[in-house]
C-alpha atoms as a PDB file:
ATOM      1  CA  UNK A   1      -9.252  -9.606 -21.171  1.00  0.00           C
ATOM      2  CA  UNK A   2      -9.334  -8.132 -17.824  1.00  0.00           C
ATOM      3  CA  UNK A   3      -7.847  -9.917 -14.784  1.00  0.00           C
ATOM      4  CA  UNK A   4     -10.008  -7.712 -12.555  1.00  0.00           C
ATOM      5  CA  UNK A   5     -12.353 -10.382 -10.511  1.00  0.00           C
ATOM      6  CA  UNK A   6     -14.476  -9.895  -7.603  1.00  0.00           C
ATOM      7  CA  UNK A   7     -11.965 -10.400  -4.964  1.00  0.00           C
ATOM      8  CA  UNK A   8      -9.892  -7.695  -5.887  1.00  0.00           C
ATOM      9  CA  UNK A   9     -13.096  -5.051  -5.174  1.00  0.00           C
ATOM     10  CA  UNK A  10     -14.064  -6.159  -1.745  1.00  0.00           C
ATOM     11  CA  UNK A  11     -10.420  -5.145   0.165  1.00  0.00           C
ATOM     12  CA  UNK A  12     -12.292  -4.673   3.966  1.00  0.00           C
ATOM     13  CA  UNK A  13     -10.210  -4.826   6.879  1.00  0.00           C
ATOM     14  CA  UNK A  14     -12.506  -7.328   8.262  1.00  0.00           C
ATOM     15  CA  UNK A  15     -11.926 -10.995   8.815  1.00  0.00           C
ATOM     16  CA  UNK A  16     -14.307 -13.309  10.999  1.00  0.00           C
ATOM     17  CA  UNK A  17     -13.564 -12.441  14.236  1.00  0.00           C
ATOM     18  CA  UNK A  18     -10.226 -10.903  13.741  1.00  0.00           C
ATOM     19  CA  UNK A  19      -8.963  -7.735  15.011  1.00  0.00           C
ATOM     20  CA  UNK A  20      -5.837  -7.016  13.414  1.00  0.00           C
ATOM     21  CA  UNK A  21      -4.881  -9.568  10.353  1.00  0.00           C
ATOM     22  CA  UNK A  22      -7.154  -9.978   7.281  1.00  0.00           C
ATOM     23  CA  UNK A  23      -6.175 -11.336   3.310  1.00  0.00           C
ATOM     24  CA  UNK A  24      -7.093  -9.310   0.632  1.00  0.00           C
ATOM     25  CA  UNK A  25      -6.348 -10.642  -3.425  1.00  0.00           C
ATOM     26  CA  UNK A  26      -4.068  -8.082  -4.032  1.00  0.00           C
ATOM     27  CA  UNK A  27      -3.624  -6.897  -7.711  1.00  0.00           C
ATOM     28  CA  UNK A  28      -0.582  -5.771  -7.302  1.00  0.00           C
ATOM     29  CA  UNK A  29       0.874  -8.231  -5.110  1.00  0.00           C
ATOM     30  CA  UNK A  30      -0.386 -10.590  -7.905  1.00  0.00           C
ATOM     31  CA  UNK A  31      -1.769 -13.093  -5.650  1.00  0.00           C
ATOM     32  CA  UNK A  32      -3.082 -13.500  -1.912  1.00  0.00           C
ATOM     33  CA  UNK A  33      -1.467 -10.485   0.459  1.00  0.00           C
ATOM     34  CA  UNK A  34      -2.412 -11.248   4.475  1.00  0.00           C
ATOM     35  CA  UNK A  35      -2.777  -7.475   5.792  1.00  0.00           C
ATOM     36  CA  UNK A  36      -1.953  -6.456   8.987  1.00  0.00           C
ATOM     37  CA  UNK A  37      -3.631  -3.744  10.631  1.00  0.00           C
ATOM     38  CA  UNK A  38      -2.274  -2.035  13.489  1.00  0.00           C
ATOM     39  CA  UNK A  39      -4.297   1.011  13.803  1.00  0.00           C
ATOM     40  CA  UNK A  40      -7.663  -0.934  14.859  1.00  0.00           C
ATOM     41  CA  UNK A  41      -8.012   2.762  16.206  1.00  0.00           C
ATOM     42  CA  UNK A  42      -8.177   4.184  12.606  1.00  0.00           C
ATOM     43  CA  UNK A  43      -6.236   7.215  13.565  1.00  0.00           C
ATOM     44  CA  UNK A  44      -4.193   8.574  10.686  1.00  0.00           C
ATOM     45  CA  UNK A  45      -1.782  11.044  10.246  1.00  0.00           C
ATOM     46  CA  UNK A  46      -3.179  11.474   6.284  1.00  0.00           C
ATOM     47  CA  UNK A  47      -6.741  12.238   5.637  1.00  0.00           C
ATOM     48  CA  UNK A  48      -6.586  11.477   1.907  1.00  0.00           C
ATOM     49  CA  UNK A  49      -9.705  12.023  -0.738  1.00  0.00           C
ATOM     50  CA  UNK A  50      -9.208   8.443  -1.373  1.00  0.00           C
ATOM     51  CA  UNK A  51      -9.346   6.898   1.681  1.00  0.00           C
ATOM     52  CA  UNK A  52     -11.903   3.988   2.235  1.00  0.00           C
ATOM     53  CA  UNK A  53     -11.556   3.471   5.566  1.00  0.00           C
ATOM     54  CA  UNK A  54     -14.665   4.398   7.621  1.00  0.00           C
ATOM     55  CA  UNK A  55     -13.639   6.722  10.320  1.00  0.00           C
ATOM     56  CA  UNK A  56     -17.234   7.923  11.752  1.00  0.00           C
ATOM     57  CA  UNK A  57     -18.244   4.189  13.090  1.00  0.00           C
ATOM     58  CA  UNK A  58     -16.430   3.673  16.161  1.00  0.00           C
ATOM     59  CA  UNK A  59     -13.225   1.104  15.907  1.00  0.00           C
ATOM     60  CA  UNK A  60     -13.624  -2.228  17.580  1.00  0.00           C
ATOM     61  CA  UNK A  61     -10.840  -1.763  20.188  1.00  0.00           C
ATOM     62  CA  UNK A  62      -7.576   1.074  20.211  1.00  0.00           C
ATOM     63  CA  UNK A  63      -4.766  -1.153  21.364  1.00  0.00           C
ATOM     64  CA  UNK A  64      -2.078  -3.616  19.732  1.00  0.00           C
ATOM     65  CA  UNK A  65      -1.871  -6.842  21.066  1.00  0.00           C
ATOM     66  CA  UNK A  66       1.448  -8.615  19.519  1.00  0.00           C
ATOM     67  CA  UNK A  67       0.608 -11.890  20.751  1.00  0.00           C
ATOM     68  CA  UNK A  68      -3.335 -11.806  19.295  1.00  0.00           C
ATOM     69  CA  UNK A  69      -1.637 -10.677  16.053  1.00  0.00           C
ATOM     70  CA  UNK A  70       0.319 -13.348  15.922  1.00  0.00           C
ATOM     71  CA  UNK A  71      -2.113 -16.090  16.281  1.00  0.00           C
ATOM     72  CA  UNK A  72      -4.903 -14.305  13.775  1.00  0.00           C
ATOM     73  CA  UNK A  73      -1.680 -14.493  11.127  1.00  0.00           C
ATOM     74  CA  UNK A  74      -0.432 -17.818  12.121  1.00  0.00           C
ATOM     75  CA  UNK A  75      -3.979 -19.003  11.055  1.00  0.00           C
ATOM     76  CA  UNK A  76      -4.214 -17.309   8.045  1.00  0.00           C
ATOM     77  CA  UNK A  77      -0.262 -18.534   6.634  1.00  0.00           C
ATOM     78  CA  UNK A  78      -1.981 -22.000   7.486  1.00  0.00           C
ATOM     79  CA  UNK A  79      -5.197 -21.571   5.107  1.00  0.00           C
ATOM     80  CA  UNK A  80      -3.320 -19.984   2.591  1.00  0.00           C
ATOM     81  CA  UNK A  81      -0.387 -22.107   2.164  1.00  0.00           C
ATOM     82  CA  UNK A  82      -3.042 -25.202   2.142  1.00  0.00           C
ATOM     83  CA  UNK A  83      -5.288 -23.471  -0.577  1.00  0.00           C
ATOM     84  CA  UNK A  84      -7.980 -23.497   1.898  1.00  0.00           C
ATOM     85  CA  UNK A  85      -8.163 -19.782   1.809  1.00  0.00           C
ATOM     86  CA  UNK A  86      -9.727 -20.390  -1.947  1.00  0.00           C
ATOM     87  CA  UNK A  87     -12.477 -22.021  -1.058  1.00  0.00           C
ATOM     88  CA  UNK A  88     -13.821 -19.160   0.800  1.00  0.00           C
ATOM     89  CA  UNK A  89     -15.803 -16.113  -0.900  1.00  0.00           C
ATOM     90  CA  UNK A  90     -14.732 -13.860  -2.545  1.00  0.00           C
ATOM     91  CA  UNK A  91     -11.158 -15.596  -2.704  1.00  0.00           C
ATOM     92  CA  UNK A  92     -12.915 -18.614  -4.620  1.00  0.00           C
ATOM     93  CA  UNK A  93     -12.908 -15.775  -7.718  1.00  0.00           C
ATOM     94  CA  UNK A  94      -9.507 -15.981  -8.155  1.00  0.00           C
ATOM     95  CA  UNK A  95      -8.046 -17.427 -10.985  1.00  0.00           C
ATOM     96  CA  UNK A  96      -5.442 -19.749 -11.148  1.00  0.00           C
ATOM     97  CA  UNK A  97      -2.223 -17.724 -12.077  1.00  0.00           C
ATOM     98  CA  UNK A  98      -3.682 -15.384  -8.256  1.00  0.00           C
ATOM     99  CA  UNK A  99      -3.591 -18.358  -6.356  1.00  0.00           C
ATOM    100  CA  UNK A 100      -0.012 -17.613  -4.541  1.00  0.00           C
ATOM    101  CA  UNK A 101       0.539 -16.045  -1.281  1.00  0.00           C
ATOM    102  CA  UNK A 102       3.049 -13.317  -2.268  1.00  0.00           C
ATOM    103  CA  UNK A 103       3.734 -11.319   0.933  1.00  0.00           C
ATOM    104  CA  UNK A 104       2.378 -10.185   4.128  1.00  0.00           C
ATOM    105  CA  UNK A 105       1.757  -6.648   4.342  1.00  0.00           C
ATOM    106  CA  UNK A 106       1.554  -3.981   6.800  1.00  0.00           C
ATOM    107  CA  UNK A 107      -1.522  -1.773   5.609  1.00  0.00           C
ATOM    108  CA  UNK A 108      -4.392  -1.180   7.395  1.00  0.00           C
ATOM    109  CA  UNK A 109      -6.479   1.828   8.983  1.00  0.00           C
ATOM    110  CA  UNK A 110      -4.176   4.218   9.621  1.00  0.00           C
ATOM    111  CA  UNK A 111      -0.315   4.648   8.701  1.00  0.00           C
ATOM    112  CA  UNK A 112       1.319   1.264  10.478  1.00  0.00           C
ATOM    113  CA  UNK A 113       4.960   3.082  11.553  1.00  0.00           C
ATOM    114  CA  UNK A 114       2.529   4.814  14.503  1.00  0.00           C
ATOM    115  CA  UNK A 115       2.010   2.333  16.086  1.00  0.00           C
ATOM    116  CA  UNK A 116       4.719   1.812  18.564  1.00  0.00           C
ATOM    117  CA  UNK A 117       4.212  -1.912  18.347  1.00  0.00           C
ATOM    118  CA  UNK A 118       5.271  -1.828  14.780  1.00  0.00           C
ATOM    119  CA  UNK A 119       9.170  -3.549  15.074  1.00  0.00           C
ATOM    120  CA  UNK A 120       7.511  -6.148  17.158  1.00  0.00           C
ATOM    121  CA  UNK A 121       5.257  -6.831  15.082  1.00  0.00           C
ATOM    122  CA  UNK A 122       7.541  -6.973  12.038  1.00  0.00           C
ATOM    123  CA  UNK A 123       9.990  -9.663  14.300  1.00  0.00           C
ATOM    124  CA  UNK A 124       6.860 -11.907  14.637  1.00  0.00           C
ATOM    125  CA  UNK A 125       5.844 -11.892  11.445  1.00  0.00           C
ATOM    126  CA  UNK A 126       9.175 -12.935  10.156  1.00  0.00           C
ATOM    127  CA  UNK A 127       9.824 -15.438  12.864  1.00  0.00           C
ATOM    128  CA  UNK A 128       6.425 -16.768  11.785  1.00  0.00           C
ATOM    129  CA  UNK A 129       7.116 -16.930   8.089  1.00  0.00           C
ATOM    130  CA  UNK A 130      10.569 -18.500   8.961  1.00  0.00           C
ATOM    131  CA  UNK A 131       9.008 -21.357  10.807  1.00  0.00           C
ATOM    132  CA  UNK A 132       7.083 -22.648   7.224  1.00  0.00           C
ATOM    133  CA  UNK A 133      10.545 -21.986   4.783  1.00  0.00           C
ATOM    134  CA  UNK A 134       8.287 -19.355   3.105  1.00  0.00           C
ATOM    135  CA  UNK A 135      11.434 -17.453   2.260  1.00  0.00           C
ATOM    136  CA  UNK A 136       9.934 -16.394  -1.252  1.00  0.00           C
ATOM    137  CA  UNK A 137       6.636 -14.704   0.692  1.00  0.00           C
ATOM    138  CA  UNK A 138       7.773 -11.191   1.454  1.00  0.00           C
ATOM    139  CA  UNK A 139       6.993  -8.689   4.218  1.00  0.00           C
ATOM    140  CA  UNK A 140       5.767  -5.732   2.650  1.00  0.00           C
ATOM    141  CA  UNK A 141       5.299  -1.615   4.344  1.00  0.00           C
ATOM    142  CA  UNK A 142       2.268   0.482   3.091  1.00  0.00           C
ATOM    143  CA  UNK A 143       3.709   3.673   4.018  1.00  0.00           C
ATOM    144  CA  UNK A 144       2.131   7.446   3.822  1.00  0.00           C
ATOM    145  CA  UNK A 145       6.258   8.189   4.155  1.00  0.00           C
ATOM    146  CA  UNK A 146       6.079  10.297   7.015  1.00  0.00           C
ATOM    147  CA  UNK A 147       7.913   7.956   9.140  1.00  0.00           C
ATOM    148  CA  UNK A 148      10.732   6.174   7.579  1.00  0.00           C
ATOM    149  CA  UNK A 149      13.344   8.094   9.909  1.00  0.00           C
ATOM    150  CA  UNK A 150      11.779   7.752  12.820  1.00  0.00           C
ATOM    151  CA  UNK A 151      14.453   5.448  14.810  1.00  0.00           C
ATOM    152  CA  UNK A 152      12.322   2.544  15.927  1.00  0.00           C
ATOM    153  CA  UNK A 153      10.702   2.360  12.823  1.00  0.00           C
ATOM    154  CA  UNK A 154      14.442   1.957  11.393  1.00  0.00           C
ATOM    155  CA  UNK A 155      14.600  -0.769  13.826  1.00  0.00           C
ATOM    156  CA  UNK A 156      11.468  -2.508  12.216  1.00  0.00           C
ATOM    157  CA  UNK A 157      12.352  -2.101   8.638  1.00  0.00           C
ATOM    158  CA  UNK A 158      16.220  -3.583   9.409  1.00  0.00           C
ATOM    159  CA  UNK A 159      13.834  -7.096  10.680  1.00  0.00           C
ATOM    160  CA  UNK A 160      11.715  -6.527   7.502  1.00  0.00           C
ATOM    161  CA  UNK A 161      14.718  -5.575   4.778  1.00  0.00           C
ATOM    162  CA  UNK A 162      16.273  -9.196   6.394  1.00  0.00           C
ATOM    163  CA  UNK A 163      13.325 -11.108   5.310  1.00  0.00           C
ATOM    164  CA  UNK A 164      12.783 -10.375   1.816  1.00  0.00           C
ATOM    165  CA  UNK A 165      10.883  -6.623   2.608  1.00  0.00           C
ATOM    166  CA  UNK A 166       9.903  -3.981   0.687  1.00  0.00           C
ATOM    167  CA  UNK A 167       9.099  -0.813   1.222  1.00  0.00           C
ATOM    168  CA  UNK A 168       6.058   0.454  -0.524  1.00  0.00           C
ATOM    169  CA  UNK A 169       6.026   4.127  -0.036  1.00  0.00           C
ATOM    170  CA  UNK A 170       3.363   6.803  -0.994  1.00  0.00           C
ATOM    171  CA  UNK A 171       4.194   9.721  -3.397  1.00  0.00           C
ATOM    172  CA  UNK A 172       0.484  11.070  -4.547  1.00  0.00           C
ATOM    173  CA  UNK A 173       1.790  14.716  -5.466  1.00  0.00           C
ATOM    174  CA  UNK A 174       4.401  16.900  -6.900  1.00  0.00           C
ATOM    175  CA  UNK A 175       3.680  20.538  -5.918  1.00  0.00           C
ATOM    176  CA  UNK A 176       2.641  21.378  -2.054  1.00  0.00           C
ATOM    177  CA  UNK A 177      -0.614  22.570  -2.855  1.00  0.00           C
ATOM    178  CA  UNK A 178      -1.427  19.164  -4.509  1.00  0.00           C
ATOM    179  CA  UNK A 179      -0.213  17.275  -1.123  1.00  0.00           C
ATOM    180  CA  UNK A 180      -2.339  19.513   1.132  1.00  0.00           C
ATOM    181  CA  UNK A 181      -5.570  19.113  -1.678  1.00  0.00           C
ATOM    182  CA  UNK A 182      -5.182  15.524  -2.067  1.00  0.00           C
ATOM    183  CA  UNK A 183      -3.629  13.687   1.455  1.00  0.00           C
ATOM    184  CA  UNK A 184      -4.426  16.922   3.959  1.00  0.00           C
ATOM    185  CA  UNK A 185      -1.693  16.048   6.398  1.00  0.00           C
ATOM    186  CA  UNK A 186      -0.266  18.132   8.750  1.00  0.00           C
ATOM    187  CA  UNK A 187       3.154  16.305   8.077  1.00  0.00           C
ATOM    188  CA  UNK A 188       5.313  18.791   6.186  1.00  0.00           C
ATOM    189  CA  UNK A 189       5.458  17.802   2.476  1.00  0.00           C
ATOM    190  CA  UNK A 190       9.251  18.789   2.366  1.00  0.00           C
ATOM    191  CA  UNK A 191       9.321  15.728   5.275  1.00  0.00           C
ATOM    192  CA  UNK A 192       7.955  13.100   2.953  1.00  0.00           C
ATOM    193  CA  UNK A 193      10.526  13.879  -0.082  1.00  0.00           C
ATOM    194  CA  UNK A 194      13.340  13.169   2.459  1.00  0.00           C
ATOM    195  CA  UNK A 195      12.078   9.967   3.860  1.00  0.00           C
ATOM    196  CA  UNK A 196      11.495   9.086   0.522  1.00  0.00           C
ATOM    197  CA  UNK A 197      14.669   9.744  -0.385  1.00  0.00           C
ATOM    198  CA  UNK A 198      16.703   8.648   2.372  1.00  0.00           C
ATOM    199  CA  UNK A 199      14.691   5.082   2.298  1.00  0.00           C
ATOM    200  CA  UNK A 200      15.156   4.948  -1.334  1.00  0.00           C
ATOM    201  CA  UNK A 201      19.170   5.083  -0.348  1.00  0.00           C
ATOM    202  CA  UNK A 202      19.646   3.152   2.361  1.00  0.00           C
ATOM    203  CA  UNK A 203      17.562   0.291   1.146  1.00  0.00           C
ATOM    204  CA  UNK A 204      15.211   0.639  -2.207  1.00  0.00           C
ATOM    205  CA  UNK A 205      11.672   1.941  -2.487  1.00  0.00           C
ATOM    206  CA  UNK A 206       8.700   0.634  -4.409  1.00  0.00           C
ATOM    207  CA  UNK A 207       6.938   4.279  -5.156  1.00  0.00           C
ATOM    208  CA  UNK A 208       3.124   4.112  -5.429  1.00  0.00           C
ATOM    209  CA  UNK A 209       1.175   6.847  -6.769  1.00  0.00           C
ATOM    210  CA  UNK A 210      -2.738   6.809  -6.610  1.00  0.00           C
ATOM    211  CA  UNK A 211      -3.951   9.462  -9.807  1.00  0.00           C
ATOM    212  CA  UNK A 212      -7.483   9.943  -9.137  1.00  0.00           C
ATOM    213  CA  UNK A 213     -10.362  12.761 -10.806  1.00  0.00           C
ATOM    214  CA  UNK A 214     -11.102  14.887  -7.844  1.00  0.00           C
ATOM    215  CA  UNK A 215     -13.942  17.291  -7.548  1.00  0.00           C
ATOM    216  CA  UNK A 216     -14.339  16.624 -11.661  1.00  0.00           C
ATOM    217  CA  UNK A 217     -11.030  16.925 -12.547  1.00  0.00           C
ATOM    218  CA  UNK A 218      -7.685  14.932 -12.546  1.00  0.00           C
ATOM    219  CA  UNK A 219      -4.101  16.273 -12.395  1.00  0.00           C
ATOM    220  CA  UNK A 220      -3.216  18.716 -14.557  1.00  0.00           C
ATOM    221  CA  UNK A 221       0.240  18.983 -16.817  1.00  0.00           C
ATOM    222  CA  UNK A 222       2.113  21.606 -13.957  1.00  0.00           C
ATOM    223  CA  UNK A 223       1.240  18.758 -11.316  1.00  0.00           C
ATOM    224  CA  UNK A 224       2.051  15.954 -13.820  1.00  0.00           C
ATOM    225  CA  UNK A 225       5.315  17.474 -14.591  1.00  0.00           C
ATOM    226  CA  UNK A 226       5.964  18.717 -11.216  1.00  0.00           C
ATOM    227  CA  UNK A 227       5.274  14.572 -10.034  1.00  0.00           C
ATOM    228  CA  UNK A 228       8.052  13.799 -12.419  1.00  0.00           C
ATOM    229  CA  UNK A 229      10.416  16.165 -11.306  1.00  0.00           C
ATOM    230  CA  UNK A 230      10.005  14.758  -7.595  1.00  0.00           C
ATOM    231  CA  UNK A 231      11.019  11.358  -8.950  1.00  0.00           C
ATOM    232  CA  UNK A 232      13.721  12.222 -11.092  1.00  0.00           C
ATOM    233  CA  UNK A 233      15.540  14.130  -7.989  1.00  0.00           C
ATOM    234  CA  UNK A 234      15.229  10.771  -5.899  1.00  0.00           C
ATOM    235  CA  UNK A 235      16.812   9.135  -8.734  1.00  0.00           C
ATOM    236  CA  UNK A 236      19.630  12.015  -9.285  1.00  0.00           C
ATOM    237  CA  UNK A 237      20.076  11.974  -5.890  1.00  0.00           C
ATOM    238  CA  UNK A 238      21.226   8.530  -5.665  1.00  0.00           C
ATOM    239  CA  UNK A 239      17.632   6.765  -4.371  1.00  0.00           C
ATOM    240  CA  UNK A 240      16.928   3.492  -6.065  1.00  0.00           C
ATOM    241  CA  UNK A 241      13.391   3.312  -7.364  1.00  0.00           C
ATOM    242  CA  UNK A 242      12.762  -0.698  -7.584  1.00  0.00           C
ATOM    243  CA  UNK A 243       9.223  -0.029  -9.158  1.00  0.00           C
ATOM    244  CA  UNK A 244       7.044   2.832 -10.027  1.00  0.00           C
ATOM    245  CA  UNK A 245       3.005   1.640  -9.301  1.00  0.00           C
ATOM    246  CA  UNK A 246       0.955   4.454 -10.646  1.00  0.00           C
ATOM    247  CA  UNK A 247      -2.517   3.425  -9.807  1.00  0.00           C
ATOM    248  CA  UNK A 248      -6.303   5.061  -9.514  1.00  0.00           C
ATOM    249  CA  UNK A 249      -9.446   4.246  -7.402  1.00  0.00           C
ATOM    250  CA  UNK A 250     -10.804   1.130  -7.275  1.00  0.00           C
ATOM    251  CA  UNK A 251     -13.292   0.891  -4.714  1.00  0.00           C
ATOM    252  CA  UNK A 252     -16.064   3.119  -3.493  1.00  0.00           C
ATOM    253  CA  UNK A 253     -14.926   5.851  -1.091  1.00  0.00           C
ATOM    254  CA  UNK A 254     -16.475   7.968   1.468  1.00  0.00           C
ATOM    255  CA  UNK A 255     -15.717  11.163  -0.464  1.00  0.00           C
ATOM    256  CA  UNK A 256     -18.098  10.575  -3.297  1.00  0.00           C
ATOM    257  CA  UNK A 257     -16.008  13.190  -5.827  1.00  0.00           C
ATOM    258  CA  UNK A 258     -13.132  11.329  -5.114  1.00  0.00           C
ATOM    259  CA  UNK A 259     -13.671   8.532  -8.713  1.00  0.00           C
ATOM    260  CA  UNK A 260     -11.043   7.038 -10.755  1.00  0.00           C
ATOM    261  CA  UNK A 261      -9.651   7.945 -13.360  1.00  0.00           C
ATOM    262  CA  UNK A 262     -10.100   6.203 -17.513  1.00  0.00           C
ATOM    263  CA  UNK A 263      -8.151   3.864 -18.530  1.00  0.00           C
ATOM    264  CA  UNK A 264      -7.220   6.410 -21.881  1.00  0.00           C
ATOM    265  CA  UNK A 265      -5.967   8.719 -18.681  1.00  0.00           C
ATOM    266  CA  UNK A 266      -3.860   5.921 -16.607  1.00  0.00           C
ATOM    267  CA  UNK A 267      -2.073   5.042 -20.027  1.00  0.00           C
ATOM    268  CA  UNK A 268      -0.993   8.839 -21.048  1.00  0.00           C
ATOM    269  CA  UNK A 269       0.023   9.339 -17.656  1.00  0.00           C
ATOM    270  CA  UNK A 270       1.841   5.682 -18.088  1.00  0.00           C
ATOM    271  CA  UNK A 271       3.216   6.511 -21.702  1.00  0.00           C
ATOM    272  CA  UNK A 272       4.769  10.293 -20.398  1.00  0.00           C
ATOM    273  CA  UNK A 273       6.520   8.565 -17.698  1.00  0.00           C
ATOM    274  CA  UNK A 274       8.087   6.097 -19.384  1.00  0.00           C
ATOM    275  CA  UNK A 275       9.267   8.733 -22.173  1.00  0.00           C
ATOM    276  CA  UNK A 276      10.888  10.042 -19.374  1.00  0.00           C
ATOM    277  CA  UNK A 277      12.269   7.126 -17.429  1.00  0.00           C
ATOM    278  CA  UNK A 278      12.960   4.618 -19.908  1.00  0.00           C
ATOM    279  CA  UNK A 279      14.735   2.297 -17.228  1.00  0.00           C
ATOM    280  CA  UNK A 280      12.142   2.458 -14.443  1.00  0.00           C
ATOM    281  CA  UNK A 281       9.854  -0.409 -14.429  1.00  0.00           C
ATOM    282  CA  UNK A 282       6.667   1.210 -14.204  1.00  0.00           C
ATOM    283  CA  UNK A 283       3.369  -0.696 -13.327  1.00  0.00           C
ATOM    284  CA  UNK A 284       0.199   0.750 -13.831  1.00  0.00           C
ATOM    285  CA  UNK A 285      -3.429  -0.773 -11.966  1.00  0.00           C
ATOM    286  CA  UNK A 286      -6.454   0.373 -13.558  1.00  0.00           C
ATOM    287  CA  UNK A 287     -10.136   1.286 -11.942  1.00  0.00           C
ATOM    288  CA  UNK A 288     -13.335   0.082 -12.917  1.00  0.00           C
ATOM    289  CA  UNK A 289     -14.455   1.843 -15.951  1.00  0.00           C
ATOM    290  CA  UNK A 290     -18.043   1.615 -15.303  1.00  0.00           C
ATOM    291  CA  UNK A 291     -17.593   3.715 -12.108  1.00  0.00           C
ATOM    292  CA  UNK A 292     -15.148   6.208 -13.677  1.00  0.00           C
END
C-alpha cells in the first residue's frame, strides 16, 4: 500500500498571507517540513526541466526581510508542534506515522545560498528552534550545489551543521551534456562536483538525484553509468555520502515533456546502484504512476 496522500502532491510555496515560510508534508522528510523561501524573487541560477516554480507571474515582493521570516516561522513551529497544523487541508490527509515535524528546510524559488540573507536567516531559525527544546527537528539546505564554497554561505552552514543540519545537495547528472540538457545553468558543471565534494568532506552530504523521462525518454546506460562514476569519486575521494535519495517527478511542471519516470524504472535504477554501493543507504521516492 502506498503512503502517497494528497498532501504530499500540493507542495506550493504559498501559505495564507505569508511571504517567505510555508509547510509542505514532505515524503522524504517523513513528516511535516516548514520551508523557507528566500528567493520570493524566483531568480535561479538553475533552470531545470523539472522545475515547478512559476517564473512568468510576477513574484509578490524581491527582498528578504529576516525579521518577517522569523515571525511567519515562529507561527508555524507553534501550529505544528500543537498538531494544529493537521487540522488544516491538505495536512488533515496525513496519516498518523506523518504527523511529526522533522526539520525546517531551506527550499524555495530559487537556490537559497543567493540570497545574501541566508546565514541570518539560518541563526534565526536555530535560535527559534532552540527556544522550544526541538533539538531532534533539524535544519535542512536544498541546494543546486553551486554555492557550498562561497564564504558566507560557509558561515551559514557552520550555524546549521551546530543544530542538527543537513545538507541536501543536488547531483541530477553524470556527463556535462546531461547537466546542460537537464538543469541549463551557466554554473560550470566541473564547479558543482567540487562543492559536492568538498561539503561531502568537511561535513556529510545527503545526495539527491531527480531521474525523470524527458522529451520521451529517460537516462540512458552511458549517463546511468557515468552518474555512478560521479558518486563513487566523492566516495574515493574521501566525501561521506550520509544518504543517496534518487527520486522522479511528482507534481505537474511547466515543461509538459518533463513526466516521471515508472516505478519498474526507479527500482532498476535503485537495484544497479545498490549492486554497486552495497553500504550506501539509498532511498528511492516514487511518482504517480497514473501521470507517468
Amino acid at each position: 500500500m502506498s503512503d502517497l496522500v494528497p498532501a504530499h502532491l500540493d507542495h506550493r510555496r504559498v501559505w495564507r498571507d505569508f511571504d517567505y515560510c510555508y509547510p509542505v508534508l514532505s515524503r522524504r522528510s517523513r513528516g511535516l517540513s516548514l520551508g523557507v523561501n528566500l528567493n520570493p524573487d524566483k531568480v535561479c541560477n538553475f533552470d531545470c526541466v523539472y522545475c515547478e516554480v512559476d517564473r512568468l507571474s510576477p513574484p509578490v515582493r524581491r527582498d528578504v526581510d529576516v525579521d518577517q521570516m522569523g515571525q511567519e516561522l515562529e507561527l508555524l513551529l507553534d501550529l505544528a508542534v500543537s498538531g494544529g497544523i493537521y487540522d488544516i487541508p491538505p495536512f488533515d490527509s496525513a496519516l498518523p506515522g506523518q504527523r511529526r515535524l522533522n526539520d525546517i528546510a531551506f527550499s524555495g524559488d530559487g537556490e537559497p545560498t543567493t540570497a545574501r540573507e541566508f546565514p541570518g536567516a539560518v541563526a534565526r531559525a536555530a535560535a527559534l528552534k532552540g527556544a522550544r527544546d526541538l533539538d531532534d527537528v533539524k535544519l535542512v539546505l536544498i541546494t543546486d550545489a553551486s554555492r557550498l564554497q562561497a564564504p558566507e554561505v560557509v558561515q551559514g552552514l557552520e550555524i546549521l551543521m551546530a543544530n542538527q543540519g543537513e545538507i541536501w545537495a543536488k547531483l541530477d547528472a553524470g556527463t556535462e551534456a546531461y547537466y546542460r540538457e537537464i538543469c541549463r545553468s551557466r554554473v560550470p558543471f566541473a564547479r558543482i562536483l567540487d562543492n559536492l565534494l568538498v561539503a561531502a568532506r568537511r561535513w556529510g552530504i545527503v545526495l539527491q538525484t531527480l531521474f525523470l523521462s524527458w522529451q520521451g525518454r529517460g537516462p540512458d546506460d552511458r549517463e546511468l553509468g557515468a552518474y555512478a562514476n560521479r558518486v563513487q569519486a566523492i566516495l574515493e575521494q574521501g566525501g561521506r555520502i550520509n544518504a543517496l535519495q534518487i527520486y522522479t517527478v511528482a507534481r505537474p511542471t511547466p515543461e509538459p515533456e518533463a513526466r516521471p519516470l515508472r516505478r519498474l524504472q526507479m527500482d532498476a535504477i535503485a537495484a544497479n546502484l545498490r549492486s554497486r554501493f552495497p553500504g550506501l543507504a539509498i532511498e528511492v521516492y516514487y511518482g504517480p504512476e497514473e501521470w507517468a
